[in-house]
Protein backbone atom coordinates (compact mmCIF):
# COMPACT_ATOMS: atom_id res chain seq x y z
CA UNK A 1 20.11 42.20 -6.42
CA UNK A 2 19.98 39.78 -9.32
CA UNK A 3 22.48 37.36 -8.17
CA UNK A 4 20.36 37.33 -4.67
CA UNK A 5 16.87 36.62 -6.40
CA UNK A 6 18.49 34.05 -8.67
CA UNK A 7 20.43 32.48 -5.80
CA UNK A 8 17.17 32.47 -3.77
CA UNK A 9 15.27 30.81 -6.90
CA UNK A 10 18.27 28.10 -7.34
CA UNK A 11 17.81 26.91 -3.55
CA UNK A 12 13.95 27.05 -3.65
CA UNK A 13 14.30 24.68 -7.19
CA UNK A 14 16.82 22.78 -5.10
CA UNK A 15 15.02 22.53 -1.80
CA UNK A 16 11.74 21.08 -4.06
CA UNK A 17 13.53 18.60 -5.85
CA UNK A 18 15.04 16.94 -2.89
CA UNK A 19 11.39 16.86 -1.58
CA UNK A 20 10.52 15.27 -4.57
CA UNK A 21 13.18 12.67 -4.46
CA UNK A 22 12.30 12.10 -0.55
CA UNK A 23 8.47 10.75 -1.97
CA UNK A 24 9.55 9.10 -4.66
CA UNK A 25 11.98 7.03 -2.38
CA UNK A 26 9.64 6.95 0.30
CA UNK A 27 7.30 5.46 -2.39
CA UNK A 28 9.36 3.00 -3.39
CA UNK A 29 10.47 1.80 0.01
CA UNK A 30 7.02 1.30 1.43
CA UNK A 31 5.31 0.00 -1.72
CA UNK A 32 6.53 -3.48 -1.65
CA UNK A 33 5.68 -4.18 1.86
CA UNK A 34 2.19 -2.56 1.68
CA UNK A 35 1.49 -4.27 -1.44
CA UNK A 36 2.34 -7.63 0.68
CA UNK A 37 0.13 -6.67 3.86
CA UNK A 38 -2.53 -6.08 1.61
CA UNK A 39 -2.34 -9.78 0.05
CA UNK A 40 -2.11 -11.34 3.37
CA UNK A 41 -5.46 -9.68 4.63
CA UNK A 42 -7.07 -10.17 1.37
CA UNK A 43 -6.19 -13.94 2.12
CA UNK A 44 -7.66 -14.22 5.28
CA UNK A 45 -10.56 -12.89 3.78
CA UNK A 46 -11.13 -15.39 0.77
CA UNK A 47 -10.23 -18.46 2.81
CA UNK A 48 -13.50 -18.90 4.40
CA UNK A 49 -15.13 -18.37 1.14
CA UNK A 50 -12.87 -21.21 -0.06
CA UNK A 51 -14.16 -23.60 2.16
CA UNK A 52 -17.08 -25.56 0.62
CA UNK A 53 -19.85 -26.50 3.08
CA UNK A 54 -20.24 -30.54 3.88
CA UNK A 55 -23.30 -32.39 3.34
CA UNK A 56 -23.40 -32.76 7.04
CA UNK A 57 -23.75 -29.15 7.85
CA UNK A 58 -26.13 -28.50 5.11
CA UNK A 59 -28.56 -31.11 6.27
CA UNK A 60 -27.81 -29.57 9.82
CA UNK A 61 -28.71 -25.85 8.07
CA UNK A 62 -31.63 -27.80 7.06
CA UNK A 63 -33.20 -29.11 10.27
CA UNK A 64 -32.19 -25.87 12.07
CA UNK A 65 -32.55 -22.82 9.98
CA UNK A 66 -34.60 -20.31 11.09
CA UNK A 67 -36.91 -18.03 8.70
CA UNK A 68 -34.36 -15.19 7.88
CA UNK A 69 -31.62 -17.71 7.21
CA UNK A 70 -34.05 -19.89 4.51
CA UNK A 71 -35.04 -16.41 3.24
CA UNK A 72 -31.51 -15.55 2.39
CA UNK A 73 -30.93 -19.25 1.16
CA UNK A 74 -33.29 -18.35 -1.43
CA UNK A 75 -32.12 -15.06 -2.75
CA UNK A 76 -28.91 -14.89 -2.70
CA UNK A 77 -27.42 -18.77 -2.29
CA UNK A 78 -25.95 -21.55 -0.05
CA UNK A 79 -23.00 -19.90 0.85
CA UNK A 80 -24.19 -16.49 2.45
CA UNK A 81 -27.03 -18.72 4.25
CA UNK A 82 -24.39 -20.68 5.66
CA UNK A 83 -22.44 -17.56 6.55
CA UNK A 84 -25.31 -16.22 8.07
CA UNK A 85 -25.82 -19.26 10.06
CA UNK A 86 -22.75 -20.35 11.13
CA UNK A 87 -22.27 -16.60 12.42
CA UNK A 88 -25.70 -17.00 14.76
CA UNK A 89 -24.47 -20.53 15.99
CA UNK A 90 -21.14 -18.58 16.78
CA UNK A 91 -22.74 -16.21 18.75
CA UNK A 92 -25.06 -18.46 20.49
CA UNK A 93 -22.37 -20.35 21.50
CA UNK A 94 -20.30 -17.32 23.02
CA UNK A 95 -23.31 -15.91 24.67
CA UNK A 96 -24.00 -18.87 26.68
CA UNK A 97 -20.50 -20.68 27.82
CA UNK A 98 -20.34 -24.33 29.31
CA UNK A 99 -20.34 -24.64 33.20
CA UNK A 100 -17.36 -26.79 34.54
């Protein structure tokens, strides 16, 4: 009975350590390419905020800013009222398609 319960404690020790080895490998395997993925997006991300608006389309922001979009130039900068406004032009521009 003691060679069964040792026997059955030697393949339950076994059975976890392979499942340990499994994650590790599966850690190691997927990290790099993850990590990578994760770089890419990140990129994506910063590139607009990269970009430095022109003279041209802040004197455009200027002359055609509404109230929200001069509010948000004041507290919180150039950039995110240029975001802001860029993003309704966008949508005005999707919303209402040329005819051809």
């Amino acid at each position: 009975m003691s060679d069964e319960r040792t026997f059955r404690a030697d393949s339950a020790r076994t059975a976890h350590s392979w499942e340990v080895e499994e994650l590790v490998a599966l850690s190691v395997i997927l990290f790099p390419p993850l990590l990578i993925a994760f770089l890419l997006i990140m990129e994506r991300v910063e590139e607009p905020l990269r970009k430095p608006a022109s003279a041209r389309e802040v004197a455009t922001f200027l002359r055609t800013a509404n109230r929200g979009e001069v509010d948000t130039l004041a507290s919180s900068g150039i950039r995110r009222a240029l975001s802001r406004w860029r993003g309704r032009r966008a949508r005005r521009r999707t919303k209402n398609p040329p005819l051809v």
